[in-house]
Protein backbone atom coordinates (compact mmCIF):
# COMPACT_ATOMS: atom_id res chain seq x y z
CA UNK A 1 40.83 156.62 -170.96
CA UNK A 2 42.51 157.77 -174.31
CA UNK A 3 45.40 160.11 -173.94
CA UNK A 4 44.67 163.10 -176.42
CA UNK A 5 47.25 164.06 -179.15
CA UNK A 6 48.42 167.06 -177.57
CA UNK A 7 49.31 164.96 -174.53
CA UNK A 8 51.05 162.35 -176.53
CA UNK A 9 53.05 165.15 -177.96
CA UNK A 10 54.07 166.77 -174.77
CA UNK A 11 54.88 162.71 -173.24
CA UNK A 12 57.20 162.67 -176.43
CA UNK A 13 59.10 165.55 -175.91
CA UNK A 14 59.48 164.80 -172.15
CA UNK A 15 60.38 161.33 -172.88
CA UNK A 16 63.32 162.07 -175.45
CA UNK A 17 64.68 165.13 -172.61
CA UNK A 18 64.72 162.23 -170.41
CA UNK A 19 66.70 159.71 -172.52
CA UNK A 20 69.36 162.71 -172.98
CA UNK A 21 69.85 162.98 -169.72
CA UNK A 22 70.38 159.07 -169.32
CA UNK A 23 73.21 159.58 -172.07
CA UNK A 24 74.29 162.51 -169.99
CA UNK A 25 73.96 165.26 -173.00
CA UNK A 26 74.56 168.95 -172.48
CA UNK A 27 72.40 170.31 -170.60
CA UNK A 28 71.30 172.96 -172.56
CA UNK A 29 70.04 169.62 -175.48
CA UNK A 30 67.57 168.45 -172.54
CA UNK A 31 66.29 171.98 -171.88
CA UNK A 32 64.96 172.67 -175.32
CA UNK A 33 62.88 169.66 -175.59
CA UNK A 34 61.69 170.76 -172.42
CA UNK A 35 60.56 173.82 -172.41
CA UNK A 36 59.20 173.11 -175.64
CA UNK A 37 56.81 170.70 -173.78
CA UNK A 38 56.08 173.90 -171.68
CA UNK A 39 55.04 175.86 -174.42
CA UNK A 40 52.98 173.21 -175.98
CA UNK A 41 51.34 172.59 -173.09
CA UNK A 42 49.58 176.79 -173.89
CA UNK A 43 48.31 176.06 -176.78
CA UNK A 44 46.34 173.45 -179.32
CA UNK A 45 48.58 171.72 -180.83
CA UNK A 46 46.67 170.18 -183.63
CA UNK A 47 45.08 173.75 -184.69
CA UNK A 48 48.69 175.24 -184.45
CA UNK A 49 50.04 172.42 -186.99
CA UNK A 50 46.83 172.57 -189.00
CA UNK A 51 47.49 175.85 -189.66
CA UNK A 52 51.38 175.74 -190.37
CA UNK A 53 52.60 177.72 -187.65
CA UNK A 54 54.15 175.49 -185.13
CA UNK A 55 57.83 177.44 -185.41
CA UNK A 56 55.44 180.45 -183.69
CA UNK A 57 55.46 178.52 -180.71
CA UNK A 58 58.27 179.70 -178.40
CA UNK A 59 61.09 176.78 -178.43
CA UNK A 60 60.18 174.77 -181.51
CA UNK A 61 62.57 174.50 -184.68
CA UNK A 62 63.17 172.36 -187.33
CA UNK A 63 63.13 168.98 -185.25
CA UNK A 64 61.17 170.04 -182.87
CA UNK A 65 58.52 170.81 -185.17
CA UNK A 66 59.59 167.38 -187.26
CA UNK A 67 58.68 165.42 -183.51
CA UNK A 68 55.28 166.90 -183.03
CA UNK A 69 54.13 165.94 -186.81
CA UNK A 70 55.01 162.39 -186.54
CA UNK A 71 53.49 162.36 -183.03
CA UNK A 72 50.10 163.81 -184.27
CA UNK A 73 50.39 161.57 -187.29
CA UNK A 74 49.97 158.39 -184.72
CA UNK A 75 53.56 157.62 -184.45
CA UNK A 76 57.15 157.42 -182.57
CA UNK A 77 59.51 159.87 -184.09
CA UNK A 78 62.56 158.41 -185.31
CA UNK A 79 64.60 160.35 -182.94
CA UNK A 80 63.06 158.99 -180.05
CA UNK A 81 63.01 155.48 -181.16
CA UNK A 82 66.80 156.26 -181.70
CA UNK A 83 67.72 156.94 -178.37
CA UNK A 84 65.52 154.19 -177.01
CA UNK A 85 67.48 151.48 -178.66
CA UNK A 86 71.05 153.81 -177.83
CA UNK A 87 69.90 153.83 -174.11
CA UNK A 88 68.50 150.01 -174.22
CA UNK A 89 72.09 149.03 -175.75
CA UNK A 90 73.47 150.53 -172.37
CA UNK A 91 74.47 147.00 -169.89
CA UNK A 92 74.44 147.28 -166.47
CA UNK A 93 77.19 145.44 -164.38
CA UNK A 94 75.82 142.53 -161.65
CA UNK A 95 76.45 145.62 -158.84
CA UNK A 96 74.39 147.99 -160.99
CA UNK A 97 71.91 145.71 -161.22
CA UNK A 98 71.90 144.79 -157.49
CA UNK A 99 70.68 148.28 -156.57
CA UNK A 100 67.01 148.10 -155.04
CA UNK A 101 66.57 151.93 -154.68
CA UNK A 102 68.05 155.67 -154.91
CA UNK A 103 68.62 157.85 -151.78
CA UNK A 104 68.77 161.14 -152.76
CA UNK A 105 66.26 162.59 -155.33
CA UNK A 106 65.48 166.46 -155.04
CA UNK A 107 61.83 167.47 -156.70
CA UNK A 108 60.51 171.06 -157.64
CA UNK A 109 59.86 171.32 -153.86
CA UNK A 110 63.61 172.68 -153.52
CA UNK A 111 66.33 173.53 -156.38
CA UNK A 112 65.43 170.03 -157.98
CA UNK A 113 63.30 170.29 -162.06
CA UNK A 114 60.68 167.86 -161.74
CA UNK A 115 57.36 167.17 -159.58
CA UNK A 116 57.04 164.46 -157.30
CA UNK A 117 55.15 161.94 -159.16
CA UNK A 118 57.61 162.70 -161.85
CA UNK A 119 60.52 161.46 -160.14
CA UNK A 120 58.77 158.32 -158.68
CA UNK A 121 57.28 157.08 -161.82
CA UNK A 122 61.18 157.71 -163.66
CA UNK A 123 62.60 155.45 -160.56
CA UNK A 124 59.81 152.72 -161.10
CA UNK A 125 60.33 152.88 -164.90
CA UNK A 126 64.49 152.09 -163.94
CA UNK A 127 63.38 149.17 -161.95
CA UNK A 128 63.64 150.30 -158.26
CA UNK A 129 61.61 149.13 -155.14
CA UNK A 130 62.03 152.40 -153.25
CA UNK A 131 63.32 155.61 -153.90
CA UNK A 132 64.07 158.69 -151.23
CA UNK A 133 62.56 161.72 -151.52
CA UNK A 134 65.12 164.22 -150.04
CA UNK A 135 64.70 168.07 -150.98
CA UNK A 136 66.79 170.39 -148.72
CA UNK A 137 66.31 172.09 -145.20
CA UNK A 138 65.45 175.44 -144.52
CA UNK A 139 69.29 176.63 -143.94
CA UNK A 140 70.09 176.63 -147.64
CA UNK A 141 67.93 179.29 -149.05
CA UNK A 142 69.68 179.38 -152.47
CA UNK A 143 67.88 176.16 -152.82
CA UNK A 144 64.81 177.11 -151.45
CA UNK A 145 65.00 174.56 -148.62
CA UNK A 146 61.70 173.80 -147.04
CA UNK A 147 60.83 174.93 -143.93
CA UNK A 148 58.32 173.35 -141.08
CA UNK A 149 55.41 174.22 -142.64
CA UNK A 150 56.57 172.95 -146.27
CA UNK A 151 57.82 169.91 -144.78
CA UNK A 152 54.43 168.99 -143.15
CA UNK A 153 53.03 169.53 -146.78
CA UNK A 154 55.54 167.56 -148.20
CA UNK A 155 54.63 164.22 -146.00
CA UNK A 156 51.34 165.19 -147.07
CA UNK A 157 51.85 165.17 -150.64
CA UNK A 158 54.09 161.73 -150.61
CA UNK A 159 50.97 159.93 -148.47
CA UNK A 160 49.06 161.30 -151.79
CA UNK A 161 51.93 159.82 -154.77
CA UNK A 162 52.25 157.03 -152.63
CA UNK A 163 48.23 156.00 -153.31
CA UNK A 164 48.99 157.20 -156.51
CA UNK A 165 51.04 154.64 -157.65
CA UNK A 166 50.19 151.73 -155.50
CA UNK A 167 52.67 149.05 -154.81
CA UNK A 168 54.89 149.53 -157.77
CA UNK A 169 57.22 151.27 -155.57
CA UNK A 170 57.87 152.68 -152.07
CA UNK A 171 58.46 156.30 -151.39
CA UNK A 172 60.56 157.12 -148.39
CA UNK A 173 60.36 160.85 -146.90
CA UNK A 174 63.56 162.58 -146.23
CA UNK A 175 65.98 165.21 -146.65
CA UNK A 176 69.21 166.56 -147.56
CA UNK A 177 69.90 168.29 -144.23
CA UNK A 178 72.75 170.56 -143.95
CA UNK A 179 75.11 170.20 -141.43
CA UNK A 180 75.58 173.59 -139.67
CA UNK A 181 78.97 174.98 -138.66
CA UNK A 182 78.49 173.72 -134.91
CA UNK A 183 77.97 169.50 -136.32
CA UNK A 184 74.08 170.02 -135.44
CA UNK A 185 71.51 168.89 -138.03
CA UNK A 186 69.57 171.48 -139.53
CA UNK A 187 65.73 169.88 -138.83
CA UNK A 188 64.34 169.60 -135.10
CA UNK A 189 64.70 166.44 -133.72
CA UNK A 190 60.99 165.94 -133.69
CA UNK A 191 60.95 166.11 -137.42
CA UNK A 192 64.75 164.42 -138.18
CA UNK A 193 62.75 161.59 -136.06
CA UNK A 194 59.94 161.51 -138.88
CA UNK A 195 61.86 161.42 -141.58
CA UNK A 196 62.88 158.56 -143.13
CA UNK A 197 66.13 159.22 -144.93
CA UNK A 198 68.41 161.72 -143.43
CA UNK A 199 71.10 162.89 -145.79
CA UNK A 200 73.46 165.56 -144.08
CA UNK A 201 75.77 167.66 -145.99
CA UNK A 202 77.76 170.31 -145.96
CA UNK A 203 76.60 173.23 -147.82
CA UNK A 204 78.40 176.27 -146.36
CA UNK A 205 81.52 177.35 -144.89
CA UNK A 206 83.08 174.15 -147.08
CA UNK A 207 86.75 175.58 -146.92
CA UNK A 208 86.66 176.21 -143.32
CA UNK A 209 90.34 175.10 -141.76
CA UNK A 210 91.01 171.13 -141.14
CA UNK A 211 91.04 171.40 -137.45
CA UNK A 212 87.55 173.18 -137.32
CA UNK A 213 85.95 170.96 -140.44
CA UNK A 214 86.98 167.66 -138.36
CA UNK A 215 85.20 168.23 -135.33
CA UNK A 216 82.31 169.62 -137.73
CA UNK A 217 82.02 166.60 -138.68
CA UNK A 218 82.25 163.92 -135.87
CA UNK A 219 80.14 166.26 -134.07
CA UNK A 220 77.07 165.77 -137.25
CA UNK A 221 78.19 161.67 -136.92
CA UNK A 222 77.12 161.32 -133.34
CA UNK A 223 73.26 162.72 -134.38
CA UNK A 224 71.46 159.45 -133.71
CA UNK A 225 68.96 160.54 -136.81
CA UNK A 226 71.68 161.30 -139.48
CA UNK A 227 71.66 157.54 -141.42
CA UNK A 228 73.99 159.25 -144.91
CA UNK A 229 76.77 161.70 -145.07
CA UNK A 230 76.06 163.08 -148.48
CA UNK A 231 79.29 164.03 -150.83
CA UNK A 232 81.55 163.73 -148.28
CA UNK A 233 84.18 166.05 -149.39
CA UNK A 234 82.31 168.22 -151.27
CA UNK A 235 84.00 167.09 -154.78
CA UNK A 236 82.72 169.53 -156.88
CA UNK A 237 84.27 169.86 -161.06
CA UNK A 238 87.44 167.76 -160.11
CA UNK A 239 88.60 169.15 -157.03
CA UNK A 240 87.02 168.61 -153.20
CA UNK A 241 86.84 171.74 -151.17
CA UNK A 242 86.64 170.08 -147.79
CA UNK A 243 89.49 169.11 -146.19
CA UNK A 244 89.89 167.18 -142.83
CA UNK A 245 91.32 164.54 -140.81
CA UNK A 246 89.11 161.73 -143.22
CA UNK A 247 90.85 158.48 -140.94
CA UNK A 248 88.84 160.03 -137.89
CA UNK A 249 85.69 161.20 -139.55
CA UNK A 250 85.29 157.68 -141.27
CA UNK A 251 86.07 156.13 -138.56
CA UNK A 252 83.49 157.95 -136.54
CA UNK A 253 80.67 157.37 -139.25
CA UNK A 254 81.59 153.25 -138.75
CA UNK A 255 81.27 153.53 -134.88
CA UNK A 256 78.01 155.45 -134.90
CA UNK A 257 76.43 153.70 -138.12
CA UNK A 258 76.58 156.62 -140.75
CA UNK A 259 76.87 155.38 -144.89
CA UNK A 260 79.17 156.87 -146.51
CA UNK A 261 77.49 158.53 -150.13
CA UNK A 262 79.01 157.84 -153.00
CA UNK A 263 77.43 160.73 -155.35
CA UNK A 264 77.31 159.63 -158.95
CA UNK A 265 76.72 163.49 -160.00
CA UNK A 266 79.04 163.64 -162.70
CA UNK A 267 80.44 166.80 -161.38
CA UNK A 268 81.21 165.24 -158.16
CA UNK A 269 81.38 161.75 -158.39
CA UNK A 270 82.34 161.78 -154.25
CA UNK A 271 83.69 160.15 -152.58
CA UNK A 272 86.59 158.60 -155.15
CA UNK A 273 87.80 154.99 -154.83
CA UNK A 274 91.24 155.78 -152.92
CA UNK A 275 89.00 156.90 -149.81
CA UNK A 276 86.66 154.59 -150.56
CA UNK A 277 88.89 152.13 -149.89
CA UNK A 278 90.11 153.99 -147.00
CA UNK A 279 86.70 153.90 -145.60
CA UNK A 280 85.67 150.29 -145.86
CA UNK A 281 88.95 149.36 -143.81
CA UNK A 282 87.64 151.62 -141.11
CA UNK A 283 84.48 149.38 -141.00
CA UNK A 284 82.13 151.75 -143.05
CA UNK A 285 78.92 151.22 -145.26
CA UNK A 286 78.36 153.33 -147.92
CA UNK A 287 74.90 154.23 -150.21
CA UNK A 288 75.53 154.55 -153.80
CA UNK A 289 72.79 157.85 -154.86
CA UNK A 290 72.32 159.99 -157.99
CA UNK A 291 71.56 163.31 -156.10
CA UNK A 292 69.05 163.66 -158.99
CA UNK A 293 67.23 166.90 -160.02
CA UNK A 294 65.44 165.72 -163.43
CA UNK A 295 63.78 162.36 -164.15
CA UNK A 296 66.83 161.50 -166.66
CA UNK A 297 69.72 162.20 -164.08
CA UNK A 298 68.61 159.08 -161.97
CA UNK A 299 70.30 156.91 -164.05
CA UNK A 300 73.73 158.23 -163.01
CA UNK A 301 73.74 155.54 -160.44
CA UNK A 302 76.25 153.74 -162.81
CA UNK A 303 78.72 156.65 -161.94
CA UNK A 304 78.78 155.82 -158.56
CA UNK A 305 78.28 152.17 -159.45
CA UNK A 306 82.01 152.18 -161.14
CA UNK A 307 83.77 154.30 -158.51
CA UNK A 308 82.34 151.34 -155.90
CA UNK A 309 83.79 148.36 -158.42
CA UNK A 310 86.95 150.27 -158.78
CA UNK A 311 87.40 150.78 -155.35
CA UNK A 312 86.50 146.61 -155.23
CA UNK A 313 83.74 147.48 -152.71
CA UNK A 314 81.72 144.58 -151.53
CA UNK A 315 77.66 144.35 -152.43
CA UNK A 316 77.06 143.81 -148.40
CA UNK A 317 78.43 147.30 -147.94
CA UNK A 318 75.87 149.01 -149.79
CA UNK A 319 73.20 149.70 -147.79
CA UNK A 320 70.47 150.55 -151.24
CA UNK A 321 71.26 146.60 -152.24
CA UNK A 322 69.00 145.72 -149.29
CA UNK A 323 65.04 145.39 -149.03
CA UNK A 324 63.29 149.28 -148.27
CA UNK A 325 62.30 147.14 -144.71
CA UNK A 326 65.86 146.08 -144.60
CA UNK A 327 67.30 149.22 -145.04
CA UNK A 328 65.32 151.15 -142.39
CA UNK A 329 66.29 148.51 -139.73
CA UNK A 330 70.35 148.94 -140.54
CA UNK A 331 69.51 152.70 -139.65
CA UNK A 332 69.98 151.59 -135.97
CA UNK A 333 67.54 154.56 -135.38
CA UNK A 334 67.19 155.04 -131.42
């Protein structure tokens, strides 16, 4: 079926706040292109330009505007055929390459920007075979963590993207689970059990003393369902704001099978390569995520990507290089 003007002009807009965000621009750049999709979406956008009053509509200026007249005039606009050949100019390194899936991808269900099918058609468009679909648990109400209820809705509505797009990629149910001030996981067991991906992370109480954050810690590590500990220290602008004994918590997440994130959020890019490197001679494995909340962010994998090369971290340490049926075995799930 033909896609209508208007919707070509919204898919434009959309598509060029997407390749921003691959090039990691301001924020604020990707924003306007979006909610100018928003607005367009209100109106008809062929009377609208017809009629020479597209700067009415809340969000378009000059290029904006610009965009939208070469769309409805059949074409590409140059600015988006500008950052295509930018962000097809971009290599990826052989370990880049290597990466089958992403592990933690947050949708409009929590604090994430972006519907489901949104997210899974962006991580089939960058190649992957599976990608995790972890929004956050009920504790963390800033981020409008799911609860029960939302959860069951949630497996509901990946059985329904999953049909959706067919075999082009596999969606794996999870969660960013935070890990409560007693080490517990913050999902029953009935439901960590259902859940593919477990991510647990520390979301609260992150400058708690050494000698409390430790035990915090090991504690969440002997969970049999936690399979990621997500930012590990909690890097956040340059700085980490957890601190603890990182010898014994590592070496805890090696004995009881737990990867080790490394989360290619530009802000945290965590964990660095020094305890990286730490890590893997503790026996660790490690998953190399984007923590993505908009389509464009999951290409920060290459982030993480350089932290792992240099930290000289093996490919058979990274648990996302293997198969999606590969992967779920080296859970060790009970």
């Amino acid at each position: 079926m033909a896609v209508s003007p208007q919707q070509n002009v919204i898919d434009e807009l959309n598509r060029i706040a997407f390749l921003l965000e691959r090039q990691l621009a301001p924020s604020y750049r990707v924003e306007a292109f979006r909610r100018a999709a928003r607005a367009l979406v209100e109106v008809d956008v062929a009377a609208v330009a017809a009629a020479g009053r597209l700067r009415s509509v809340p969000g378009v200026g000059e290029r904006i505007e610009s965009i939208v007249r070469d769309v409805l005039d059949g074409g590409r606009s140059e600015y988006r055929l500008r950052l295509e050949e930018e962000v097809g100019q971009q290599a990826q390194s052989p370990l880049q390459a290597a990466l089958r899936g992403d592990l933690h991808v947050h949708t409009i269900w929590s604090d994430g920007g972006a519907e489901m099918i949104e997210m899974v058609e962006t991580a089939i468009d960058l190649g992957h075979e599976y990608v995790a679909i972890t929004d956050h648990s009920p504790s963390l109400k800033i981020a409008r963590g799911l609860s029960i209820e939302r959860l069951e809705e949630q497996f509901l509505l990946v059985e329904d993207v999953q049909r959706q797009v067919g075999d082009r990629i596999r969606i794996l149910t999870g969660s960013e689970t935070d890990i409560l001030l007693d080490g517990s996981l913050d999902w029953p067991e009935d439901h960590l059990r259902r859940l593919d991906i477990v991510v647990g992370s520390v979301h609260n109480k992150l400058r708690i003393p050494p000698d409390e954050m430790t035990p915090r810690l090991v504690e969440a590590m002997q969970n049999p369902y936690l399979d990621i500990l997500g930012h590990p220290t909690g890097r956040m602008g340059g700085k980490a704001r957890s601190s603890y004994d990182h010898e014994l918590v590592f070496a805890a997440a090696a004995h009881f099978g737990v990867a080790l994130e490394i989360n290619s959020r530009p802000e945290r890019l965590d964990l660095q390569p020094d305890l990286v490197r730490l890590a893997t001679s503790l026996g660790c494995n490690f998953v190399i995520s984007t923590d993505a909340h908009a389509p464009g962010q999951m290409m920060w994998q290459g982030n993480g990507v350089a932290i792992a090369e240099e930290a000289g971290l093996d490919q058979d340490r990274i648990l996302n290089a293997l198969s999606a049926d590969d992967l779920l075995a080296a859970r060790g799930r009970p």
